[in-house]
N, C-alpha and C. Protein backbone atom coordinates (compact mmCIF):
# COMPACT_ATOMS: atom_id res chain seq x y z
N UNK A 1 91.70 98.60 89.49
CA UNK A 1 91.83 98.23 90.90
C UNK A 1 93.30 98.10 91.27
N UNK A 2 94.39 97.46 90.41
CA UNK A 2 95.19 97.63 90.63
C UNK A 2 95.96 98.55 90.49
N UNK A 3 95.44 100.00 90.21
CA UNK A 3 96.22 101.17 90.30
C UNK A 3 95.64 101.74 91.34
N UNK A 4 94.52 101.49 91.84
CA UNK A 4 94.01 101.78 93.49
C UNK A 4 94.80 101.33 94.99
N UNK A 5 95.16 100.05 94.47
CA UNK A 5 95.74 99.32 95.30
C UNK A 5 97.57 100.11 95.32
N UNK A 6 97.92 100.23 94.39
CA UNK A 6 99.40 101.00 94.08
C UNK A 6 99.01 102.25 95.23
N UNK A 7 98.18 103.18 94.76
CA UNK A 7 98.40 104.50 95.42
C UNK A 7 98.33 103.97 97.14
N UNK A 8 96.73 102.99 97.23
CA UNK A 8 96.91 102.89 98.34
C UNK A 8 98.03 102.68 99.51
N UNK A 9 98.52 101.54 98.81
CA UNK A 9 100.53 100.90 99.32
C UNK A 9 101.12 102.11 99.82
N UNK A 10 101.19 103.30 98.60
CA UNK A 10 101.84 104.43 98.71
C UNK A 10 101.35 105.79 99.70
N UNK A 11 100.69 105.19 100.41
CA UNK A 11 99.31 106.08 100.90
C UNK A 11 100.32 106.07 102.13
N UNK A 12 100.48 107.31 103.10
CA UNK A 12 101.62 107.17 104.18
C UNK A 12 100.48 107.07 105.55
N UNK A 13 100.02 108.19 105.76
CA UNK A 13 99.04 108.63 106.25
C UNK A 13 97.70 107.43 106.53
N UNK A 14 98.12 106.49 108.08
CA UNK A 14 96.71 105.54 108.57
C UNK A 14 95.72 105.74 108.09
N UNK A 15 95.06 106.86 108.16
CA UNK A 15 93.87 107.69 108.10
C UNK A 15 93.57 108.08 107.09
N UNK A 16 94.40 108.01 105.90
CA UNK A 16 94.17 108.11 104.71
C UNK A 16 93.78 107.06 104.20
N UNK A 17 94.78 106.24 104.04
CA UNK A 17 94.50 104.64 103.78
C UNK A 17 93.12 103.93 103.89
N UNK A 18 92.71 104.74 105.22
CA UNK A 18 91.40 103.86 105.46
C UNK A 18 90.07 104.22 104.37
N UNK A 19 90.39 105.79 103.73
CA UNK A 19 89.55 105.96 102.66
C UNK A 19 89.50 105.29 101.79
N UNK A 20 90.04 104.19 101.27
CA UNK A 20 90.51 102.78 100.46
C UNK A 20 89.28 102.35 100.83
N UNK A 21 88.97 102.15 102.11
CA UNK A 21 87.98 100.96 102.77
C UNK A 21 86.56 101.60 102.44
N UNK A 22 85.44 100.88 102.03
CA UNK A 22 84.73 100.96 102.71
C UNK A 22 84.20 101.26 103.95
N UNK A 23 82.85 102.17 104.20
CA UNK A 23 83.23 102.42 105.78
C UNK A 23 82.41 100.58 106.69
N UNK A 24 82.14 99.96 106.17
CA UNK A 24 81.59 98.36 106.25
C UNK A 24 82.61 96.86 105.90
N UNK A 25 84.15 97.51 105.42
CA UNK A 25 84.64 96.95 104.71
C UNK A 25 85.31 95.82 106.40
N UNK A 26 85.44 94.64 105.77
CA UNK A 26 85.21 93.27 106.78
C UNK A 26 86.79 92.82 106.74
N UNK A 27 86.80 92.01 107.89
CA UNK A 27 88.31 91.55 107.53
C UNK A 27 88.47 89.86 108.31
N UNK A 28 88.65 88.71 107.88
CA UNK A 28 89.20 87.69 108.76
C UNK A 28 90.24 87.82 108.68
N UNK A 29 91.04 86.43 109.20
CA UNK A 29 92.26 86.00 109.86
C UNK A 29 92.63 85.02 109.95
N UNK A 30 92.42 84.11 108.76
CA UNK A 30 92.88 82.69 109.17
C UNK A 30 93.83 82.42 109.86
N UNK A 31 95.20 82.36 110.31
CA UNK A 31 96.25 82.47 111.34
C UNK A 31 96.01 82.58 112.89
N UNK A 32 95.12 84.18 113.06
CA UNK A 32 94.48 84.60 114.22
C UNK A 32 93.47 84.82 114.01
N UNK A 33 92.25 84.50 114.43
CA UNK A 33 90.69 85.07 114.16
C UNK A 33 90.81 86.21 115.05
N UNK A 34 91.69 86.78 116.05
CA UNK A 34 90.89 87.91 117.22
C UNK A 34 91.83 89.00 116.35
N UNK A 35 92.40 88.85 114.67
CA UNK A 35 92.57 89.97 114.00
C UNK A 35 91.81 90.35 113.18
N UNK A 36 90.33 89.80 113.29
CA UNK A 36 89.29 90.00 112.26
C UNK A 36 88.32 91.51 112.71
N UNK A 37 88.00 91.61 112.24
CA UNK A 37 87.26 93.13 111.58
C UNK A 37 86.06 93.68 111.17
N UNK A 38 85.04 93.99 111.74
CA UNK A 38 83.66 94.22 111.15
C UNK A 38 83.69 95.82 110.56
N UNK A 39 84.55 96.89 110.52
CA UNK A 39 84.46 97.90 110.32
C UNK A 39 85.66 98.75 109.84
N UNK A 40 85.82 99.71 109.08
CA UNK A 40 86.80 100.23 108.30
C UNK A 40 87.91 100.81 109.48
N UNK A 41 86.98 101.49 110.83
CA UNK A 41 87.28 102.33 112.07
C UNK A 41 88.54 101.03 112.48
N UNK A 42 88.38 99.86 112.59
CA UNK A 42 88.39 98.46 113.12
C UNK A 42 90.41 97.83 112.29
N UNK A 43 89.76 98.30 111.02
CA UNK A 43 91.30 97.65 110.01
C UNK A 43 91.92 98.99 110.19
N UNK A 44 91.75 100.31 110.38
CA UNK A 44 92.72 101.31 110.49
C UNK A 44 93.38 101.52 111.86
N UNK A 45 92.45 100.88 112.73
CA UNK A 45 93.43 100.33 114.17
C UNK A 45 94.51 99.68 114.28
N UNK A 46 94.50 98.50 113.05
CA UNK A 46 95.19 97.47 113.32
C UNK A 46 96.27 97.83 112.45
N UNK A 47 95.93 98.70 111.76
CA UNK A 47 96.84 98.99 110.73
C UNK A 47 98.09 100.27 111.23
N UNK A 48 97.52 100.98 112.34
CA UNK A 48 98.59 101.69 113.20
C UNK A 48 98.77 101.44 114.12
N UNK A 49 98.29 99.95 114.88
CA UNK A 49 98.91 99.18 115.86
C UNK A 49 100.42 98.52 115.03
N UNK A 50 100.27 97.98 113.84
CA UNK A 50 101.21 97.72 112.87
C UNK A 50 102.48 98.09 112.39
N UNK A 51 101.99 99.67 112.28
CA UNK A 51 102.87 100.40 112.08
C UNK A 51 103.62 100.41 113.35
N UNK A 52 103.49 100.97 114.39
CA UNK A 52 104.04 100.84 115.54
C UNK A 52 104.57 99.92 116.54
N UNK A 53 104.60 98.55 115.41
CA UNK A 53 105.42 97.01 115.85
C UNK A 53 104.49 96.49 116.38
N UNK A 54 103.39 96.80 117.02
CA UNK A 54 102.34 96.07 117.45
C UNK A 54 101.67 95.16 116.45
N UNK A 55 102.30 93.93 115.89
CA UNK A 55 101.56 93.34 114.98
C UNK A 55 100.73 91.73 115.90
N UNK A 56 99.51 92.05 115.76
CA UNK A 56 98.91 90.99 116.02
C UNK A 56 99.18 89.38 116.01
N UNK A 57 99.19 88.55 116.84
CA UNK A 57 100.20 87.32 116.18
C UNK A 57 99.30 86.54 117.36
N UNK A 58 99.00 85.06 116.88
CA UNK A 58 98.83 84.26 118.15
C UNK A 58 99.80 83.67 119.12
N UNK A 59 99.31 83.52 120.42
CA UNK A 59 100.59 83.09 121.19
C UNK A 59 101.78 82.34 120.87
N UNK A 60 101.01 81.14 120.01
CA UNK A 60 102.29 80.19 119.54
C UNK A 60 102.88 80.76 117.76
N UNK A 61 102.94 81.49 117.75
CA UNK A 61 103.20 82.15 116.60
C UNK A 61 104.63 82.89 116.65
N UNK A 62 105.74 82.52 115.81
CA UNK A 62 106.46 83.48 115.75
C UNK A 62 106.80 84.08 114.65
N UNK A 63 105.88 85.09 114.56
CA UNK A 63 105.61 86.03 113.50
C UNK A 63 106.52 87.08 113.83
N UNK A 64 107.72 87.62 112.44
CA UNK A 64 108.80 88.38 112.23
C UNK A 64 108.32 89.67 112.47
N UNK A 65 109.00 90.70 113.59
CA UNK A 65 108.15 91.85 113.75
C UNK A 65 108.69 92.74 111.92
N UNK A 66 108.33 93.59 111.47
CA UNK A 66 108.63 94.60 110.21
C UNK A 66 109.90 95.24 111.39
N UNK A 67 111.38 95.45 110.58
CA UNK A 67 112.13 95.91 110.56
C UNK A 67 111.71 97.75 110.48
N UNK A 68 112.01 98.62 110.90
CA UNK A 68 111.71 100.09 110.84
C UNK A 68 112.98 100.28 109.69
N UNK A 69 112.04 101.61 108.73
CA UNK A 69 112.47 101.71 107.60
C UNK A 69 113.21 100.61 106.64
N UNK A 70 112.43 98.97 106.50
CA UNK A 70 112.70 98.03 105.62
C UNK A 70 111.74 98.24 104.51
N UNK A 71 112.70 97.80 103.83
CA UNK A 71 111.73 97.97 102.27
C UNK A 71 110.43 97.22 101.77
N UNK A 72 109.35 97.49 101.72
CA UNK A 72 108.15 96.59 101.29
C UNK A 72 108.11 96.23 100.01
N UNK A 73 107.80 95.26 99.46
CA UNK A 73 107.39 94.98 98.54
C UNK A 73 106.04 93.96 98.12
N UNK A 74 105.16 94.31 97.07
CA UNK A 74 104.28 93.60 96.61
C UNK A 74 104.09 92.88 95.67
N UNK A 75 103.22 92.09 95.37
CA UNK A 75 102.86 91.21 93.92
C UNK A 75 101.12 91.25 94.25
N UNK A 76 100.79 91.85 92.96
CA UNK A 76 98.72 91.62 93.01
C UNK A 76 98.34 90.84 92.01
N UNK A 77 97.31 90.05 91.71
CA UNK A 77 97.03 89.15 90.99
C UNK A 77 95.54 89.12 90.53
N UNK A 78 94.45 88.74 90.23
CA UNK A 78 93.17 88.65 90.31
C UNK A 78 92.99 87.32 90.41
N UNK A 79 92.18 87.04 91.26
CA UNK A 79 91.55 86.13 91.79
C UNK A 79 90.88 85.34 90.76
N UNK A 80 90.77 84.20 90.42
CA UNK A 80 89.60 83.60 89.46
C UNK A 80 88.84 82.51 90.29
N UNK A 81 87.88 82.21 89.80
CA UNK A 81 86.71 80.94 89.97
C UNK A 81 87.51 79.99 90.48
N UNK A 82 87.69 79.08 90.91
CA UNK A 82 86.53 79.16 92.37
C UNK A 82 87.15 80.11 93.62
N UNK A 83 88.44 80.32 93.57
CA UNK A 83 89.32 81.11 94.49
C UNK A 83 88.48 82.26 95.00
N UNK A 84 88.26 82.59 93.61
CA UNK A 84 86.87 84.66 93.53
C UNK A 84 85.67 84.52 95.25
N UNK A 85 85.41 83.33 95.04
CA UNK A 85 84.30 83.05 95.79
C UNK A 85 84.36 81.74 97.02
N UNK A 86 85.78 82.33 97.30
CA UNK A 86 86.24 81.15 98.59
C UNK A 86 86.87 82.27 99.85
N UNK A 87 85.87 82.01 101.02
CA UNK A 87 85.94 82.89 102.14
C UNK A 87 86.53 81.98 103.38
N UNK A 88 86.51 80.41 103.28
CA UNK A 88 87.39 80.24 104.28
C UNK A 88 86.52 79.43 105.05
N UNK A 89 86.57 78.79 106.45
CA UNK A 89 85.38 77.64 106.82
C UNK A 89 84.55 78.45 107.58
N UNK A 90 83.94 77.84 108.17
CA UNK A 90 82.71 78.45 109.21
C UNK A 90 83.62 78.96 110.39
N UNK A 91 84.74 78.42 110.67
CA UNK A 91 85.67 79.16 111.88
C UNK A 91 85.64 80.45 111.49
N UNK A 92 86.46 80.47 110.56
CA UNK A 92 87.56 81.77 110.00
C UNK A 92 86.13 82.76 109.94
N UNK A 93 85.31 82.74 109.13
CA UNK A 93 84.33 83.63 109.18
C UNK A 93 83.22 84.20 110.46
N UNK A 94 83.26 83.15 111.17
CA UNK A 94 82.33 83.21 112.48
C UNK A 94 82.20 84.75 113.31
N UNK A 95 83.81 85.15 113.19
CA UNK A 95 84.03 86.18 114.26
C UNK A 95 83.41 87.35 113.49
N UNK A 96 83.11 87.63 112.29
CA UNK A 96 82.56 88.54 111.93
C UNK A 96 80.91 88.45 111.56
N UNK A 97 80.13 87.13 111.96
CA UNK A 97 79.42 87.19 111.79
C UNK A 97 78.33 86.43 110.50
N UNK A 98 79.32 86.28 109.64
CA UNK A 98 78.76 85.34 108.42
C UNK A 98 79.30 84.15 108.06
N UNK A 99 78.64 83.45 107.97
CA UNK A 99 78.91 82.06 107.18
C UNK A 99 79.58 82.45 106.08
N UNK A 100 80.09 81.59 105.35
CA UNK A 100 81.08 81.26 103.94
C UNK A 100 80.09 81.51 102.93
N UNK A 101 78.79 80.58 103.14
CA UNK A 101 77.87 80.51 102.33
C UNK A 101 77.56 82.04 101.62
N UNK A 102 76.87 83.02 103.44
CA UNK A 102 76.67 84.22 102.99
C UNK A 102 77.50 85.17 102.37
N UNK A 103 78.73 85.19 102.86
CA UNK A 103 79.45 85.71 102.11
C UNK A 103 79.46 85.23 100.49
N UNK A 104 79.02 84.47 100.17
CA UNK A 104 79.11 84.14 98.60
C UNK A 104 78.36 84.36 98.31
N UNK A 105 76.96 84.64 98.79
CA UNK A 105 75.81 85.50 98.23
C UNK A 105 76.11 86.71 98.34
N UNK A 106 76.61 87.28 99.54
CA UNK A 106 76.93 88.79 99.57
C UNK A 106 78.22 89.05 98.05
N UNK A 107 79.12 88.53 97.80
CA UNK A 107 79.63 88.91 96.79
C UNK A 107 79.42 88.69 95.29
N UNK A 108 78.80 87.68 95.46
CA UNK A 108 77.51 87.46 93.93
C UNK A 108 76.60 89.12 93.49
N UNK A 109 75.87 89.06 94.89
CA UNK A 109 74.51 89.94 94.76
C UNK A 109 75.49 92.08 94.59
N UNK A 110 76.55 91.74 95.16
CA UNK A 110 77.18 93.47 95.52
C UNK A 110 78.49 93.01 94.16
N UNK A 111 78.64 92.35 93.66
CA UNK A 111 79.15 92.14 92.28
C UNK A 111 80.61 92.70 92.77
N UNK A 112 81.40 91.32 93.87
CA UNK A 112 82.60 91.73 94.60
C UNK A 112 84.04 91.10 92.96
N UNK A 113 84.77 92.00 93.46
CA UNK A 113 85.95 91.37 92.52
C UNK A 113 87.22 91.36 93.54
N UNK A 114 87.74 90.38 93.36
CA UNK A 114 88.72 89.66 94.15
C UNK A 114 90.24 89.81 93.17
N UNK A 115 91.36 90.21 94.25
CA UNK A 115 92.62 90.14 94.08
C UNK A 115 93.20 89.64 95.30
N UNK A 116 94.45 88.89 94.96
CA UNK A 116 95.39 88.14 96.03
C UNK A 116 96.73 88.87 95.92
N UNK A 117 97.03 89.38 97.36
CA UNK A 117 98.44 90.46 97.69
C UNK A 117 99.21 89.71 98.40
N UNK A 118 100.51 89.56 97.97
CA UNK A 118 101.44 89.32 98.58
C UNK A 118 102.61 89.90 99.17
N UNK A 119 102.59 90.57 100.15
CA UNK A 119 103.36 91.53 101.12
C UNK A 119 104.77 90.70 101.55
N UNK A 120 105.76 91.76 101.50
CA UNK A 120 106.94 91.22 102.26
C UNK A 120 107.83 92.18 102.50
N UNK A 121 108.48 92.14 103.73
CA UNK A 121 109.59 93.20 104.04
C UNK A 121 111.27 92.29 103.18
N UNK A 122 112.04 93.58 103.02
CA UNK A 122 113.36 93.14 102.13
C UNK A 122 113.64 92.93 103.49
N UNK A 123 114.79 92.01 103.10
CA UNK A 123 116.22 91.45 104.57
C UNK A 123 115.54 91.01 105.65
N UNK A 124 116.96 90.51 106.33
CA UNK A 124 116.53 89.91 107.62
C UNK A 124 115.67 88.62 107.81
N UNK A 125 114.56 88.83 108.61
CA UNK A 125 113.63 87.99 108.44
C UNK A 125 112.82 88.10 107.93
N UNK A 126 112.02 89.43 107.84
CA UNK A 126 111.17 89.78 106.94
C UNK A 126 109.76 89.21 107.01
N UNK A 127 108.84 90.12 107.64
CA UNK A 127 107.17 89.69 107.34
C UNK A 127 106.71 89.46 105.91
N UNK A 128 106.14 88.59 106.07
CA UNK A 128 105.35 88.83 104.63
C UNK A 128 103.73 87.89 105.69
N UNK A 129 103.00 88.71 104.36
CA UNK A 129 101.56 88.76 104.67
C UNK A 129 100.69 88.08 103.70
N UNK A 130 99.68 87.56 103.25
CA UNK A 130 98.99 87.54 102.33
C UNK A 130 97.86 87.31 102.34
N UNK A 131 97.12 87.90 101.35
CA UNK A 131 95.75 88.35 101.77
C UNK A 131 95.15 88.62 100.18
N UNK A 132 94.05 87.93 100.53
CA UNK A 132 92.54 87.71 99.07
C UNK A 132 91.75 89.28 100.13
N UNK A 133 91.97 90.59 98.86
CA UNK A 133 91.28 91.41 98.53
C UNK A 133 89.84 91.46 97.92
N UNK A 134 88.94 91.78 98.28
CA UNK A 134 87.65 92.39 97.84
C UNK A 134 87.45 93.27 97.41
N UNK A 135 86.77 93.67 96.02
CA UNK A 135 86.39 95.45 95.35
C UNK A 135 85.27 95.68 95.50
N UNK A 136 84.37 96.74 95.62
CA UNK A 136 82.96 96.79 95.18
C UNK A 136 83.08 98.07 94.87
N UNK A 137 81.97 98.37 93.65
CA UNK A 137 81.43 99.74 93.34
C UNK A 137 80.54 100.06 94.98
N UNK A 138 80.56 101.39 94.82
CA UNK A 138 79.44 101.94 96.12
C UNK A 138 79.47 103.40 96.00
N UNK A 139 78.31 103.75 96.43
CA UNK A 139 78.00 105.23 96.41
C UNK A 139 79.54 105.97 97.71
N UNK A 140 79.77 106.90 97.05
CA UNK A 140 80.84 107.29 97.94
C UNK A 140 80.70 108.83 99.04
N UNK A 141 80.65 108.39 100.28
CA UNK A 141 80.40 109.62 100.99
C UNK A 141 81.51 111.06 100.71
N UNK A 142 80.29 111.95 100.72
CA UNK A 142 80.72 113.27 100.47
C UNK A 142 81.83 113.54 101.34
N UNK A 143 83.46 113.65 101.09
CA UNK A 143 84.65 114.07 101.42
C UNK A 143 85.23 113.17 101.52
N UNK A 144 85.20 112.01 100.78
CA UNK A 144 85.79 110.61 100.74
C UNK A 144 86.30 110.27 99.14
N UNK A 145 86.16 111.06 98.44
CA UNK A 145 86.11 111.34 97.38
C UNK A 145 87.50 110.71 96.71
N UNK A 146 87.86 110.09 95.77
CA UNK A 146 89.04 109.95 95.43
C UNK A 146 89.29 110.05 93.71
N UNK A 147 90.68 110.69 93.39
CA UNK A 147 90.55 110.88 91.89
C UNK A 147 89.71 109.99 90.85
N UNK A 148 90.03 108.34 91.55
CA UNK A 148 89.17 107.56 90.47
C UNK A 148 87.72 107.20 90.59
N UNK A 149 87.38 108.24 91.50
CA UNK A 149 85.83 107.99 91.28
C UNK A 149 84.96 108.60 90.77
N UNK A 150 83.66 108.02 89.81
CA UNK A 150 83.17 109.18 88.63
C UNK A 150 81.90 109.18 89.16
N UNK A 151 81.07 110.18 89.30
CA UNK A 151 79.49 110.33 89.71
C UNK A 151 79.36 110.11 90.73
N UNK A 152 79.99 110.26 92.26
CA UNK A 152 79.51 109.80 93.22
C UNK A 152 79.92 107.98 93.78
N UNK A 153 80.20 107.23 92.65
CA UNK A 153 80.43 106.31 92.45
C UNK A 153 82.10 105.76 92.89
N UNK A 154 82.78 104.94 93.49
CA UNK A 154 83.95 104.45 93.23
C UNK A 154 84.21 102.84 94.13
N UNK A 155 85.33 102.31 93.20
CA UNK A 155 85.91 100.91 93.55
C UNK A 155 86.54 101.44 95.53
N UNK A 156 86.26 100.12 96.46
CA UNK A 156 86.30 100.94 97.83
C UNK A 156 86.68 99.00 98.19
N UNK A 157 87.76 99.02 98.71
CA UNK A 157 87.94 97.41 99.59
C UNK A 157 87.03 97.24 100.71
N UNK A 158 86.36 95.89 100.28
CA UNK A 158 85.08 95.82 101.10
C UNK A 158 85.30 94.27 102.02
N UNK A 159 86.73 93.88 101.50
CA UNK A 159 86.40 92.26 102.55
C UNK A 159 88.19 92.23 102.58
N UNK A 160 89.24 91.67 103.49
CA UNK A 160 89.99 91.22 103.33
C UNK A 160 90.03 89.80 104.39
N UNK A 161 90.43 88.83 103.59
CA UNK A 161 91.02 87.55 104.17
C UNK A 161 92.60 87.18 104.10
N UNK A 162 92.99 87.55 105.52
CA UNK A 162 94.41 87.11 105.54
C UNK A 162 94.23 86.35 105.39
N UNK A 163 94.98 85.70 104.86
CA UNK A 163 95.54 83.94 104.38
C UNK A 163 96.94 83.33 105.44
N UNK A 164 97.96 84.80 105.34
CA UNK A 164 98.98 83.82 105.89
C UNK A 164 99.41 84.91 106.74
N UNK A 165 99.98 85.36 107.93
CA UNK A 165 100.83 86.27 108.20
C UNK A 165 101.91 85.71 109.00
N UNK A 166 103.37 85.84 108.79
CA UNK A 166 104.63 85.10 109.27
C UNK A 166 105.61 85.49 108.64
N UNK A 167 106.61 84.45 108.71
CA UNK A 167 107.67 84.59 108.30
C UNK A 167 108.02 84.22 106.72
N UNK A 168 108.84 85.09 105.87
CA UNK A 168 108.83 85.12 104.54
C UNK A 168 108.84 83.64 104.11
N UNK A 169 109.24 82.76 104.29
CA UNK A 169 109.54 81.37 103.52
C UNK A 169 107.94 80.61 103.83
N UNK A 170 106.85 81.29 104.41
CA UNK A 170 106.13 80.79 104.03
C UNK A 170 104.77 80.83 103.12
């Protein structure tokens, strides 16, 4: 997963990227809930609203826009017990539709594996982001295909929970 996650980073192309996702793959927002996500169509919006300085932020928020051509950098981790299976309160989840609860059945029963990313632009002020990743195996639609997937089969990001999005020192 974490060599999925590498190419993905490296992935230039919006529209590529979104082959990462699931086409179901979910997203909250603890920070902002109206950046949450029921659909893959949904995070590749936001993700070239992004690119294009349009980064989502709540009013009282002063979230660092990304510098054009600043350097990104990451750190990935895996998630363990109880973290694996912590989605956040009944707020944060609401806008997409599920309770906390369900979501912990949904990632029990679809056998989800969890990593935590930590995003940041070099200099300046610098965004940084962070966000508890979701994996799941799933049957993979025909032309979606990616080197690491064997039989029809491949690892596809199926949930993300921002945690933090702002300014680097936090």
């Amino acid at each position: 997963i974490k060599k999925q996650y590498h190419t993905y980073r490296h992935t230039t192309d919006v529209h590529a990227q979104g082959l990462f996702f699931s086409p179901t793959c979910m997203q909250t927002c603890r920070p902002n809930p109206s950046y949450c996500a029921t659909s893959r169509e949904q995070i590749v919006q936001y993700l070239a609203d992004a690119r294009a300085g349009n980064i989502h932020s709540s009013p009282d928020s002063s979230t660092p826009k990304p510098k054009p051509n600043s350097q990104s950098r990451y750190t990935i981790r895996p998630l363990n017990l109880p973290a694996e299976l912590e989605f956040g309160s009944p707020e944060v989840t609401k806008p997409i539709g599920y309770a906390p609860e369900e979501l912990v059945e949904l990632a029990k029963k679809e056998g989800w594996v969890g990593m935590r990313v930590d995003l940041w632009d070099e200099g300046g002020e610098g965004l940084c982001v962070k966000v508890n990743y979701w994996w799941r195996e799933e049957d993979v639609r025909r032309g979606e295909e990616m080197v690491e997937d064997v039989g029809g089969k491949g690892w596809r990001q199926c949930f993300h929970d921002i945690v933090y999005l702002g300014g680097r020192e936090g």
